[in-house]
PDB file of N, CA and C in Angstrom:
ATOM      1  N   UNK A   1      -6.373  59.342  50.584  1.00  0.00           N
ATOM      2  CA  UNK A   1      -6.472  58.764  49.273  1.00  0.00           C
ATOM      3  C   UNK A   1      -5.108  58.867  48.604  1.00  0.00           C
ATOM      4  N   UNK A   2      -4.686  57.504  47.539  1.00  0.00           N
ATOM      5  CA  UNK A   2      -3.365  57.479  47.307  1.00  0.00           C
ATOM      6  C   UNK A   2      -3.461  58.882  45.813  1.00  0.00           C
ATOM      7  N   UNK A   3      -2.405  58.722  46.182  1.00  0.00           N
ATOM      8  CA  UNK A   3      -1.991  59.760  44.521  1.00  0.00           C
ATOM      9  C   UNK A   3      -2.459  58.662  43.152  1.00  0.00           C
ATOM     10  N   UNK A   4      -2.061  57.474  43.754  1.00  0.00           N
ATOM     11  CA  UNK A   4      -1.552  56.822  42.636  1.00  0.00           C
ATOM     12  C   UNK A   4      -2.866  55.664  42.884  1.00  0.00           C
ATOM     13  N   UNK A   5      -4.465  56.253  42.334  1.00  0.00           N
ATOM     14  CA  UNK A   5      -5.369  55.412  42.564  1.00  0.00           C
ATOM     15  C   UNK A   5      -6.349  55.437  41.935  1.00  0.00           C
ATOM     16  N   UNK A   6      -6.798  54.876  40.814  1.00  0.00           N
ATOM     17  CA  UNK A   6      -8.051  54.569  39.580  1.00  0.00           C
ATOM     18  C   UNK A   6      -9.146  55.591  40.526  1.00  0.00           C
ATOM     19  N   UNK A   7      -9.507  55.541  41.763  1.00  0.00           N
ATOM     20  CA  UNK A   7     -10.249  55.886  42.364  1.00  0.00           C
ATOM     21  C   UNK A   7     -10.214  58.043  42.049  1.00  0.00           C
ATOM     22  N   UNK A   8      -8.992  57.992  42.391  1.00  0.00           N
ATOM     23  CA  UNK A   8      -8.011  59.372  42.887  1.00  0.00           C
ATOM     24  C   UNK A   8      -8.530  60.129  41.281  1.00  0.00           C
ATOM     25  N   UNK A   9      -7.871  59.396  40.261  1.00  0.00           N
ATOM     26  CA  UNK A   9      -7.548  59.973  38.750  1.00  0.00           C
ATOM     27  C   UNK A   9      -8.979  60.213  38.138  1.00  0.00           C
ATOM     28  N   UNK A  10     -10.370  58.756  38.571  1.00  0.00           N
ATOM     29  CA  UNK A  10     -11.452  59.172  38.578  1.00  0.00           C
ATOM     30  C   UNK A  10     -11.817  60.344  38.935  1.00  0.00           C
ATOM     31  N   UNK A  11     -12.229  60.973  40.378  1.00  0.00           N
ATOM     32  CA  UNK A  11     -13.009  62.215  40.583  1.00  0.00           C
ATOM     33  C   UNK A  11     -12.191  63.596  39.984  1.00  0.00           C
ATOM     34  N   UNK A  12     -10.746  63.321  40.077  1.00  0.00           N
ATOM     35  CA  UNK A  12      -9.850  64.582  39.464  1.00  0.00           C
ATOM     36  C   UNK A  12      -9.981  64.734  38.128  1.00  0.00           C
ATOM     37  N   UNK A  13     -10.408  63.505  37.188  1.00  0.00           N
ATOM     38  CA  UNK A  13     -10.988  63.478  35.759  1.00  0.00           C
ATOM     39  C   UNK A  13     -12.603  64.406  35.540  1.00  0.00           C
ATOM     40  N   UNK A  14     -13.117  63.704  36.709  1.00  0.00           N
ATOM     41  CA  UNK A  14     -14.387  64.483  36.755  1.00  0.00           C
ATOM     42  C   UNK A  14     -14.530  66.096  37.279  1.00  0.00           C
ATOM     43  N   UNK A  15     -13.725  66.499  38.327  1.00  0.00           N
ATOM     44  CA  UNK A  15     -13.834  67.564  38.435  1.00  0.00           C
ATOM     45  C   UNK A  15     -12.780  68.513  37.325  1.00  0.00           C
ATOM     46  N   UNK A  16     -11.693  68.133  37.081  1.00  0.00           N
ATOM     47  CA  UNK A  16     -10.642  68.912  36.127  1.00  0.00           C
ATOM     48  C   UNK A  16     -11.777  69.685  35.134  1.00  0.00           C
ATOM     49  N   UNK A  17     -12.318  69.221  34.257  1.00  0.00           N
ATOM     50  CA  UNK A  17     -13.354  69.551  33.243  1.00  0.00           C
ATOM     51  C   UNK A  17     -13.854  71.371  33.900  1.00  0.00           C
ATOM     52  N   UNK A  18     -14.602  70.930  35.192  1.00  0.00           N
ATOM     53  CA  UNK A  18     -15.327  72.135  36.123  1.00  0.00           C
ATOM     54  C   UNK A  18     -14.149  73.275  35.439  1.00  0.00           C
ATOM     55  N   UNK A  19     -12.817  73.206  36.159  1.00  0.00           N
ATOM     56  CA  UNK A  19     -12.213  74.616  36.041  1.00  0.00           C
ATOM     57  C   UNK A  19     -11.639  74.380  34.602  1.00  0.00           C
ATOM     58  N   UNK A  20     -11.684  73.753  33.925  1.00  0.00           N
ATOM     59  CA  UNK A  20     -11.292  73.954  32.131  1.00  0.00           C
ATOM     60  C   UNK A  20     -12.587  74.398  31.767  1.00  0.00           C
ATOM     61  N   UNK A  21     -14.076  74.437  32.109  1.00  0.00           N
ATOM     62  CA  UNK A  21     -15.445  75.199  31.742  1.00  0.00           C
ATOM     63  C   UNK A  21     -15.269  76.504  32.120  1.00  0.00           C
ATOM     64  N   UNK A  22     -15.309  76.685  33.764  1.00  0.00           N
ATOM     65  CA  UNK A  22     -14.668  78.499  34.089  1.00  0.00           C
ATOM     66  C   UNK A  22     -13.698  79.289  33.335  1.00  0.00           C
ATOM     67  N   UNK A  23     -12.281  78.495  33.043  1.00  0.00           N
ATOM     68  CA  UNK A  23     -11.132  78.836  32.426  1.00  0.00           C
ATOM     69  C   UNK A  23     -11.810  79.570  30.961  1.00  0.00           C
ATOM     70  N   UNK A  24     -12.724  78.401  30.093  1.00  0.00           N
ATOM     71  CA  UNK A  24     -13.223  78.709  29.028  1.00  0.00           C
ATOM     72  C   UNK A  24     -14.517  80.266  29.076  1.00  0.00           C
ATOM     73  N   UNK A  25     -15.480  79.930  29.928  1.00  0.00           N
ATOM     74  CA  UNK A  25     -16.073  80.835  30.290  1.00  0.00           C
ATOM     75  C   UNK A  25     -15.439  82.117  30.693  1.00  0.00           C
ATOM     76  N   UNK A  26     -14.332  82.224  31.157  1.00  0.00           N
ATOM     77  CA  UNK A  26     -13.408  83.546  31.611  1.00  0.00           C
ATOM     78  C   UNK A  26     -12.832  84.254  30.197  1.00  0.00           C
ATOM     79  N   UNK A  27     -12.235  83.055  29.454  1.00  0.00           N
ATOM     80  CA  UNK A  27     -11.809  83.595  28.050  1.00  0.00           C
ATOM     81  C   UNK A  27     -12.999  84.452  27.088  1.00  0.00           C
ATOM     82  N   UNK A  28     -13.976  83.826  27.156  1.00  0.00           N
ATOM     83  CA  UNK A  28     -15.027  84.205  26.463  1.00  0.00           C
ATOM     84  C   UNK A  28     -15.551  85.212  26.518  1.00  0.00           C
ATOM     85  N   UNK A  29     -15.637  85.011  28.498  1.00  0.00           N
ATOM     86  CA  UNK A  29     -16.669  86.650  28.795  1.00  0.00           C
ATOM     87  C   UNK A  29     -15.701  88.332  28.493  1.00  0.00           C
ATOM     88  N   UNK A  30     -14.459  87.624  28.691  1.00  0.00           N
ATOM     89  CA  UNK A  30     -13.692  88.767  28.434  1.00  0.00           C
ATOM     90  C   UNK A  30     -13.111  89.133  27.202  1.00  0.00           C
ATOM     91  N   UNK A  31     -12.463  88.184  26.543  1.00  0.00           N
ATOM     92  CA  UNK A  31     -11.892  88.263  25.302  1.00  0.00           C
ATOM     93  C   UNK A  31     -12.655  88.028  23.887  1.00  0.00           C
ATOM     94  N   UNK A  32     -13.836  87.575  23.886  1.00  0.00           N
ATOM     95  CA  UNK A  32     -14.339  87.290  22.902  1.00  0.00           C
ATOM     96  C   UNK A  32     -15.368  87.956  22.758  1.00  0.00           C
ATOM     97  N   UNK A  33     -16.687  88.020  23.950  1.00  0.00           N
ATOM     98  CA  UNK A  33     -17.433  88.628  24.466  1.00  0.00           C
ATOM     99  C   UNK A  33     -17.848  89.630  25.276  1.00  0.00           C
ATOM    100  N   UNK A  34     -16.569  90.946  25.467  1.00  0.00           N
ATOM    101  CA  UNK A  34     -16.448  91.160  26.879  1.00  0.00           C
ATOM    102  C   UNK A  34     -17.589  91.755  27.392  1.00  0.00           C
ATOM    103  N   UNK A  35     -18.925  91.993  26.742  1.00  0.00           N
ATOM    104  CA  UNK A  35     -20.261  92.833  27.229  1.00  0.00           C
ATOM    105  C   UNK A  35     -21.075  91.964  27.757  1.00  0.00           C
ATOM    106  N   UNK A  36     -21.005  90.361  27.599  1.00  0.00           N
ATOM    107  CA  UNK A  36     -21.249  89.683  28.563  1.00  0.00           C
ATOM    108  C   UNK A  36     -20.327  89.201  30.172  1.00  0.00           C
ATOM    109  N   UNK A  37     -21.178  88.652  30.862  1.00  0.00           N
ATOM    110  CA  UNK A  37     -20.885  88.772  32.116  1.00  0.00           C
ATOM    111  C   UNK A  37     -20.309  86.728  32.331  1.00  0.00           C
ATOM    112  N   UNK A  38     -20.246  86.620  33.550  1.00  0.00           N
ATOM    113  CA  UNK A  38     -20.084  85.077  33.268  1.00  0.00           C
ATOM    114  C   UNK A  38     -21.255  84.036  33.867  1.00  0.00           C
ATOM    115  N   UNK A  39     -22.515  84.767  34.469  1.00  0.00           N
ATOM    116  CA  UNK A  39     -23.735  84.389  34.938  1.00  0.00           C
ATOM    117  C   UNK A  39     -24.163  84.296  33.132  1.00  0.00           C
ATOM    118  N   UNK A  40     -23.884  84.818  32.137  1.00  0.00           N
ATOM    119  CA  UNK A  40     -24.856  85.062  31.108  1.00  0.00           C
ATOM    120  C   UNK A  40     -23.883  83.979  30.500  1.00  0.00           C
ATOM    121  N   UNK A  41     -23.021  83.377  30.622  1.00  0.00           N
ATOM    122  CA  UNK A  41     -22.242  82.823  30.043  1.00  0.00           C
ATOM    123  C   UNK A  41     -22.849  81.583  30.329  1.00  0.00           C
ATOM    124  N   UNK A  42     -23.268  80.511  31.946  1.00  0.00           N
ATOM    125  CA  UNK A  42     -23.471  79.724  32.254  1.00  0.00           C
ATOM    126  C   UNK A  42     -24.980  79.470  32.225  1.00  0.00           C
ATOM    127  N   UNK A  43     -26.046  80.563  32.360  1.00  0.00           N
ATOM    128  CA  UNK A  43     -27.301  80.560  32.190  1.00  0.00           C
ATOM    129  C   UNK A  43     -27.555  80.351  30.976  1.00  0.00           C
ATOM    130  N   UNK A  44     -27.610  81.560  30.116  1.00  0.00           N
ATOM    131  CA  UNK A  44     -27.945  81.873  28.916  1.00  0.00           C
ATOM    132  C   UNK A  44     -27.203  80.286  27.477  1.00  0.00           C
ATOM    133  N   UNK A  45     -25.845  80.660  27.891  1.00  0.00           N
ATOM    134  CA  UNK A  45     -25.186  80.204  26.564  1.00  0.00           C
ATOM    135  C   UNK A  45     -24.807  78.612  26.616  1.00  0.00           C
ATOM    136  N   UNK A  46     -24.603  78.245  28.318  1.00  0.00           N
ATOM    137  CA  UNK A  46     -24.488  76.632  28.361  1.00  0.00           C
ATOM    138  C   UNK A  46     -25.721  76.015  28.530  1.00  0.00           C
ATOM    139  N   UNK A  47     -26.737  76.478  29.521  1.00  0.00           N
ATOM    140  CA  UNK A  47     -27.626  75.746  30.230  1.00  0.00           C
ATOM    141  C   UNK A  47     -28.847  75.767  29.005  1.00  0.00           C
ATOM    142  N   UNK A  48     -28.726  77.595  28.785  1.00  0.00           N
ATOM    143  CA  UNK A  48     -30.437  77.568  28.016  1.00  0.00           C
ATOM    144  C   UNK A  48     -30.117  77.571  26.549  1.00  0.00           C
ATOM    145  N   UNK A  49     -28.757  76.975  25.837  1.00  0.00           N
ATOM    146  CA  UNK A  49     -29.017  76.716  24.248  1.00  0.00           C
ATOM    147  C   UNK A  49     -28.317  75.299  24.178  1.00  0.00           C
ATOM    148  N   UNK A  50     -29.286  74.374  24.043  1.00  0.00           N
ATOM    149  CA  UNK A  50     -28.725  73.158  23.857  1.00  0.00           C
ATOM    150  C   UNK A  50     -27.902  72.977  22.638  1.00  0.00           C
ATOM    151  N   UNK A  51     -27.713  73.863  22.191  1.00  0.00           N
ATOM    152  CA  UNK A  51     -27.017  73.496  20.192  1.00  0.00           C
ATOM    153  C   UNK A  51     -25.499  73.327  20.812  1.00  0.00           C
ATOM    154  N   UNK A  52     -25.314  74.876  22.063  1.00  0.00           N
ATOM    155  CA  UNK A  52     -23.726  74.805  22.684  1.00  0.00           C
ATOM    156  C   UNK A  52     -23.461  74.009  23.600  1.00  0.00           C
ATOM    157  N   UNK A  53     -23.987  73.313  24.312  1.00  0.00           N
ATOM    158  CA  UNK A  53     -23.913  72.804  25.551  1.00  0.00           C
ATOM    159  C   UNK A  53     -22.920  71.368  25.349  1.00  0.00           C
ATOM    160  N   UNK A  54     -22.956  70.527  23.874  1.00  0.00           N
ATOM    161  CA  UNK A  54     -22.069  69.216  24.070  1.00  0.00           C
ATOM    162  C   UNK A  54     -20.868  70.025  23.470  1.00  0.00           C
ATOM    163  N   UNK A  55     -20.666  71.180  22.873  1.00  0.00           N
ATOM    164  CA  UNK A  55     -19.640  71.592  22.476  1.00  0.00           C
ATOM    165  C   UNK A  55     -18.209  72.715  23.594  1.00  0.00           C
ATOM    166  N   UNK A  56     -19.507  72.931  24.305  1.00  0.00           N
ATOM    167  CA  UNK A  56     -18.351  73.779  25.195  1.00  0.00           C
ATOM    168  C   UNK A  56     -18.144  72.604  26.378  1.00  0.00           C
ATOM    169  N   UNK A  57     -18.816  71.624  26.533  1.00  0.00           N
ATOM    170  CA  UNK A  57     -18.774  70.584  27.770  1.00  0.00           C
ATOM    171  C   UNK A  57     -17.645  69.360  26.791  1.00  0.00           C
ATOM    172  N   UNK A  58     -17.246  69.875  25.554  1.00  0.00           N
ATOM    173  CA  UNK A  58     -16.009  69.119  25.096  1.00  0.00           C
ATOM    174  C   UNK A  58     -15.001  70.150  25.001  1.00  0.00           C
ATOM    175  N   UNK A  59     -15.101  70.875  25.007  1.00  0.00           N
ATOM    176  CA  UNK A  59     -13.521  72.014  24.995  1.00  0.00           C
ATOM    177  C   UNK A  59     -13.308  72.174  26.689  1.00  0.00           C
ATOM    178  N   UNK A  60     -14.144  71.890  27.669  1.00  0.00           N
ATOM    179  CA  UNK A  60     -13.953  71.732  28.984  1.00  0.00           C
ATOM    180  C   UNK A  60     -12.948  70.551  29.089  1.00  0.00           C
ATOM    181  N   UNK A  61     -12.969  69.385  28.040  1.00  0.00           N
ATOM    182  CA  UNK A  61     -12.509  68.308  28.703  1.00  0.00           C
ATOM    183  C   UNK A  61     -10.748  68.519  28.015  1.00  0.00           C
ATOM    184  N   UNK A  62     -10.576  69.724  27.688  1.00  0.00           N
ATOM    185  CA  UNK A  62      -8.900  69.818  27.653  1.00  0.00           C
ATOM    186  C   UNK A  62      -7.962  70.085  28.555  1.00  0.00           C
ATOM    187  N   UNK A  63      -9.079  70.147  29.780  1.00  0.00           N
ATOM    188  CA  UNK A  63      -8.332  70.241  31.122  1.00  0.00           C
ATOM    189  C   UNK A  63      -7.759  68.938  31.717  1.00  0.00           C
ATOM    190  N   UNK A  64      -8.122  67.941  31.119  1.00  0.00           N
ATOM    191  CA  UNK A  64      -8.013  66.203  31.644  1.00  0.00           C
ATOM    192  C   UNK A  64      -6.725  66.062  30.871  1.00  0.00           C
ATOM    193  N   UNK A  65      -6.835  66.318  30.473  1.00  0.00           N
ATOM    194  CA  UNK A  65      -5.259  66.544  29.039  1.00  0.00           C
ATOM    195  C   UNK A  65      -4.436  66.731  29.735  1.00  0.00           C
ATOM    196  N   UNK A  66      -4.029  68.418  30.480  1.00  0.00           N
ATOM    197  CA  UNK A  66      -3.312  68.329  31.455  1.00  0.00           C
ATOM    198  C   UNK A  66      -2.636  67.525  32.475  1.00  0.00           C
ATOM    199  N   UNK A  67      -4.234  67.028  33.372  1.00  0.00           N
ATOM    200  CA  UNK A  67      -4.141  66.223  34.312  1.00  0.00           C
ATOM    201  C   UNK A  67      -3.925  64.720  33.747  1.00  0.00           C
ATOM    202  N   UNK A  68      -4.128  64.463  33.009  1.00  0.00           N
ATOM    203  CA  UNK A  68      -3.228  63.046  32.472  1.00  0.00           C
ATOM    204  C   UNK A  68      -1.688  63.041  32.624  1.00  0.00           C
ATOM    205  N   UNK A  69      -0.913  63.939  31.609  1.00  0.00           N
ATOM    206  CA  UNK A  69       0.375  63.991  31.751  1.00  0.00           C
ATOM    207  C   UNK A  69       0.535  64.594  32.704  1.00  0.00           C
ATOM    208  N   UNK A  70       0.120  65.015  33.930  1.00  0.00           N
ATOM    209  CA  UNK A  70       0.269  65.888  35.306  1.00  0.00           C
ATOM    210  C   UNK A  70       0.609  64.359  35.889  1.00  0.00           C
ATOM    211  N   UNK A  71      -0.481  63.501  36.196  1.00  0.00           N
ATOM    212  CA  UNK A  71       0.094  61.935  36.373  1.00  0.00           C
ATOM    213  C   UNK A  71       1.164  60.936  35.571  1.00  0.00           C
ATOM    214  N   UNK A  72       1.096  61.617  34.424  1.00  0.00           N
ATOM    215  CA  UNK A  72       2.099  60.710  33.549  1.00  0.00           C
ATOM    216  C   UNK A  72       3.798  61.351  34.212  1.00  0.00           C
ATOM    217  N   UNK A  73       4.349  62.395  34.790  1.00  0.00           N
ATOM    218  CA  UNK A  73       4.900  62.690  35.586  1.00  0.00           C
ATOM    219  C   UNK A  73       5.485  62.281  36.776  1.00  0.00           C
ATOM    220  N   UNK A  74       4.197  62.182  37.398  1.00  0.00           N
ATOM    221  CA  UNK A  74       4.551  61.290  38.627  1.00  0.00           C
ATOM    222  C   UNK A  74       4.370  59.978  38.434  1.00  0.00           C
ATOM    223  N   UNK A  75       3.912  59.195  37.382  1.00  0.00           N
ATOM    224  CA  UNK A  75       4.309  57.857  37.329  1.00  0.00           C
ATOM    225  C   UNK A  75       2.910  57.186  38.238  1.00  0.00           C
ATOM    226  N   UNK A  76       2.070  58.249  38.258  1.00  0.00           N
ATOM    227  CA  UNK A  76       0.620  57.383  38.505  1.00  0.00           C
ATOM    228  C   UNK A  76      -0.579  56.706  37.287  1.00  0.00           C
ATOM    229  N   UNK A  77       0.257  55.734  37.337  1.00  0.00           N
ATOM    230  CA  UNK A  77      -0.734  55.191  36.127  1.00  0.00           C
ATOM    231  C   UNK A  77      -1.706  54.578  36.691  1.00  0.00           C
ATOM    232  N   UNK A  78      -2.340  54.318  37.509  1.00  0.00           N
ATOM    233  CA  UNK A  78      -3.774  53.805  37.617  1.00  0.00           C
ATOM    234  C   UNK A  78      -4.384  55.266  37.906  1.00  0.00           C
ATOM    235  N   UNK A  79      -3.738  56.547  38.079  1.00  0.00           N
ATOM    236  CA  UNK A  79      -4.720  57.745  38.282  1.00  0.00           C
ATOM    237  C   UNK A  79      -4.930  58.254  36.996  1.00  0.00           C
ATOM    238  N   UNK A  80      -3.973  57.397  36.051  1.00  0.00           N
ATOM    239  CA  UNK A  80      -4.021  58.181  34.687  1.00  0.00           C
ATOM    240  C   UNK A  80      -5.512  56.994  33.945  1.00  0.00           C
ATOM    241  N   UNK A  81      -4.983  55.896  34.282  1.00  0.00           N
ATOM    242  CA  UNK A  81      -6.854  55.051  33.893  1.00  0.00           C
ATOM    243  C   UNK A  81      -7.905  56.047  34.411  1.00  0.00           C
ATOM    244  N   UNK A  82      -7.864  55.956  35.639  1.00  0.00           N
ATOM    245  CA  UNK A  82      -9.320  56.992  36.215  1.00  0.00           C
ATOM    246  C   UNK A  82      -9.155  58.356  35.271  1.00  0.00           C
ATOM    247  N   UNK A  83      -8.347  58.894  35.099  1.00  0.00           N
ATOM    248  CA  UNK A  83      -8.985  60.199  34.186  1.00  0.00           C
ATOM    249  C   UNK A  83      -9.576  59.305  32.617  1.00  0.00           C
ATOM    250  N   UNK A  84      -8.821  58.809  31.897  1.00  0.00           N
ATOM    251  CA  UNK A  84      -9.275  58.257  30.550  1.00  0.00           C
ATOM    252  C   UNK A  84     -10.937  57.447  31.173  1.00  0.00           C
ATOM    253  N   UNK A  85     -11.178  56.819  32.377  1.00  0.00           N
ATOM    254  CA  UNK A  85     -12.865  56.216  32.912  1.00  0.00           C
ATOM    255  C   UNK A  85     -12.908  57.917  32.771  1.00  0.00           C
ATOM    256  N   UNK A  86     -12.770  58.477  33.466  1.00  0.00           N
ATOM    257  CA  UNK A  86     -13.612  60.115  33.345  1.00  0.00           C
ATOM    258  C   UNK A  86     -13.763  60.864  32.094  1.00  0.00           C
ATOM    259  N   UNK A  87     -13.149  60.630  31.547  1.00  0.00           N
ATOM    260  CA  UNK A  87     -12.995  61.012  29.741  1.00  0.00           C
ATOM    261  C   UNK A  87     -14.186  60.365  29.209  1.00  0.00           C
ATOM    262  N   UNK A  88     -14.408  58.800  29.301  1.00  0.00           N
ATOM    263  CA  UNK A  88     -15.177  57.951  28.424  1.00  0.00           C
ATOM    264  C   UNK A  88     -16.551  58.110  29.345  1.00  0.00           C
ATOM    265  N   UNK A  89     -17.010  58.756  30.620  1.00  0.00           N
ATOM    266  CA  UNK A  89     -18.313  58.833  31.267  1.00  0.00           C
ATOM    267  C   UNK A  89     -18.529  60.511  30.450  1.00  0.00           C
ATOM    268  N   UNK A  90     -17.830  61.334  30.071  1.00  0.00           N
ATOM    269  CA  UNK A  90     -17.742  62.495  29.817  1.00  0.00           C
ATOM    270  C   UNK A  90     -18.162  62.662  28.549  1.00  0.00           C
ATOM    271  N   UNK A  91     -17.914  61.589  27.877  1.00  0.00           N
ATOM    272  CA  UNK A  91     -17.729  60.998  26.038  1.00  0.00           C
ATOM    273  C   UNK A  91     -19.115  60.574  25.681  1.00  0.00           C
ATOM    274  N   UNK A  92     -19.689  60.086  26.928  1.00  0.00           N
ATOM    275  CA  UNK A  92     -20.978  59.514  26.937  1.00  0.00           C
ATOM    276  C   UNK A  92     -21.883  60.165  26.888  1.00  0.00           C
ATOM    277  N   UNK A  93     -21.781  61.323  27.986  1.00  0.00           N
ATOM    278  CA  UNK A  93     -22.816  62.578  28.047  1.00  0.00           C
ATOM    279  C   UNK A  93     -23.124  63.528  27.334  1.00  0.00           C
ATOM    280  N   UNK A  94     -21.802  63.652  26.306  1.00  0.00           N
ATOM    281  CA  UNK A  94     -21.500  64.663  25.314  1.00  0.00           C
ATOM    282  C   UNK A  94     -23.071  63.791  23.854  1.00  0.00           C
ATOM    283  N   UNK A  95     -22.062  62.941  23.515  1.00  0.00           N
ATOM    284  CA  UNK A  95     -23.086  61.747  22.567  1.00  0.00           C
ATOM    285  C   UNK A  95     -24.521  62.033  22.786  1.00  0.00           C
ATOM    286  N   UNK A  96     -24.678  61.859  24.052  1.00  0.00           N
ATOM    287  CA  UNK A  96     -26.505  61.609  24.476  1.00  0.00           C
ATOM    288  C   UNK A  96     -26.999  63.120  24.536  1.00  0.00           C
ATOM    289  N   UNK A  97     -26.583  63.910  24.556  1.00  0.00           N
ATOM    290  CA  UNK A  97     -26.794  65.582  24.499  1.00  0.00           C
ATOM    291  C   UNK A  97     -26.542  65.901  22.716  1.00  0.00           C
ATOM    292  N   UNK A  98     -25.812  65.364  22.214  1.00  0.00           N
ATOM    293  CA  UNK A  98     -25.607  65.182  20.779  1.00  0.00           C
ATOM    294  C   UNK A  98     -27.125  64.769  19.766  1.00  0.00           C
ATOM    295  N   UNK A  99     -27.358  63.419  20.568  1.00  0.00           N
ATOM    296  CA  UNK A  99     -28.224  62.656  20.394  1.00  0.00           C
ATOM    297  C   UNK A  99     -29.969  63.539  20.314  1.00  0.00           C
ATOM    298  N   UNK A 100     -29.938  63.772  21.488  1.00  0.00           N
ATOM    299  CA  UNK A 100     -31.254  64.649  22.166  1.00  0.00           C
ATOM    300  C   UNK A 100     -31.469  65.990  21.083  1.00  0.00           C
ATOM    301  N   UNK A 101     -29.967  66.467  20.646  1.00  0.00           N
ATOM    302  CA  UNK A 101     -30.262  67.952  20.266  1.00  0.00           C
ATOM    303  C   UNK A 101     -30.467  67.248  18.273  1.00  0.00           C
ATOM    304  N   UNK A 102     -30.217  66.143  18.302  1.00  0.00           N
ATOM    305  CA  UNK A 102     -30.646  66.087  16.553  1.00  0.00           C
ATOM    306  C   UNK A 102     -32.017  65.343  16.820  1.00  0.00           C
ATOM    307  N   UNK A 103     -32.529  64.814  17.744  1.00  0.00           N
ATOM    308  CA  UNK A 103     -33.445  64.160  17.578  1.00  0.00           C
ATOM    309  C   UNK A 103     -34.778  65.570  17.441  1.00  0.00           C
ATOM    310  N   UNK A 104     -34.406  66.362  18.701  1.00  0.00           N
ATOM    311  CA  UNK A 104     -35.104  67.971  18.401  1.00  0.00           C
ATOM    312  C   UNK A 104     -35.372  68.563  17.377  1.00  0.00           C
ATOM    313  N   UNK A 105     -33.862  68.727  16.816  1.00  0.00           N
ATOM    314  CA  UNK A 105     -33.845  69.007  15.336  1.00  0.00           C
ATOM    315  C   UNK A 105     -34.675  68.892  14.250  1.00  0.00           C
ATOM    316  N   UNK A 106     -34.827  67.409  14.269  1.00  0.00           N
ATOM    317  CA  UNK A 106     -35.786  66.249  12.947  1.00  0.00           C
ATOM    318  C   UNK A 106     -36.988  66.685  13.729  1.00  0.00           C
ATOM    319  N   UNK A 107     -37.472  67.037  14.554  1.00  0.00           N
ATOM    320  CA  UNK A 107     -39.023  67.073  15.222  1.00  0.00           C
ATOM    321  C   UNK A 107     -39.259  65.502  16.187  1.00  0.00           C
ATOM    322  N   UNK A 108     -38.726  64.783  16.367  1.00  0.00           N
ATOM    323  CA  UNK A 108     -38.796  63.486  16.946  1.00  0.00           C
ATOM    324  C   UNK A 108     -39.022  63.400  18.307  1.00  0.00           C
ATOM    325  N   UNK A 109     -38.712  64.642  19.028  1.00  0.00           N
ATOM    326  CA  UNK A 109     -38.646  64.597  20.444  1.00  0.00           C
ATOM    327  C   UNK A 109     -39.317  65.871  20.900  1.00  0.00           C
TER     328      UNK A 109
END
């Protein structure tokens, strides 16, 4: 696969996020939280409280940040489209988890 490929900048958009969530989860369990663990971090605080879940799955996406100007570097601009497509599928999920947790809220769902 080229460096320099909408395809390439796609899945590296999609996975980058993964280790900017750990990165975040590492800060947390230790520096903020350190009596939690990082199983209690991903169970408890992402999976089982929907209030946090579109908010820490957007401070994940400051890892694409990186990897944008990581391509803006090498002068891969169609890998730098595929991260901004991975940004806006990312943008989407955040919204509809947004969506779900006010509709809860009001009693609607």
């Amino acid at each position: 696969m080229a460096l320099d490929s909408r395809r390439t900048g796609f899945i590296a958009g999609l996975l980058a996020p993964v280790l900017g969530f750990l990165a975040y989860g590492l800060i947390y369990t230790t520096a903020i939280r350190p009596m939690y663990d990082m199983a209690w971090f991903v169970n408890d605080m992402f999976l089982g409280t929907l209030k946090y879940t579109s908010s820490i799955l957007s401070l994940s996406l400051i890892a694409n940040a990186f990897l944008f100007f990581w391509f803006d570097r090498k002068d891969a601009h169609r890998s730098m489209r595929g991260v901004i497509l991975a940004m806006l599928v990312y943008g989407a999920v955040i919204v509809a988890l947004i969506l779900v947790e006010r509709l809860i809220m009001w009693g609607l769902l």
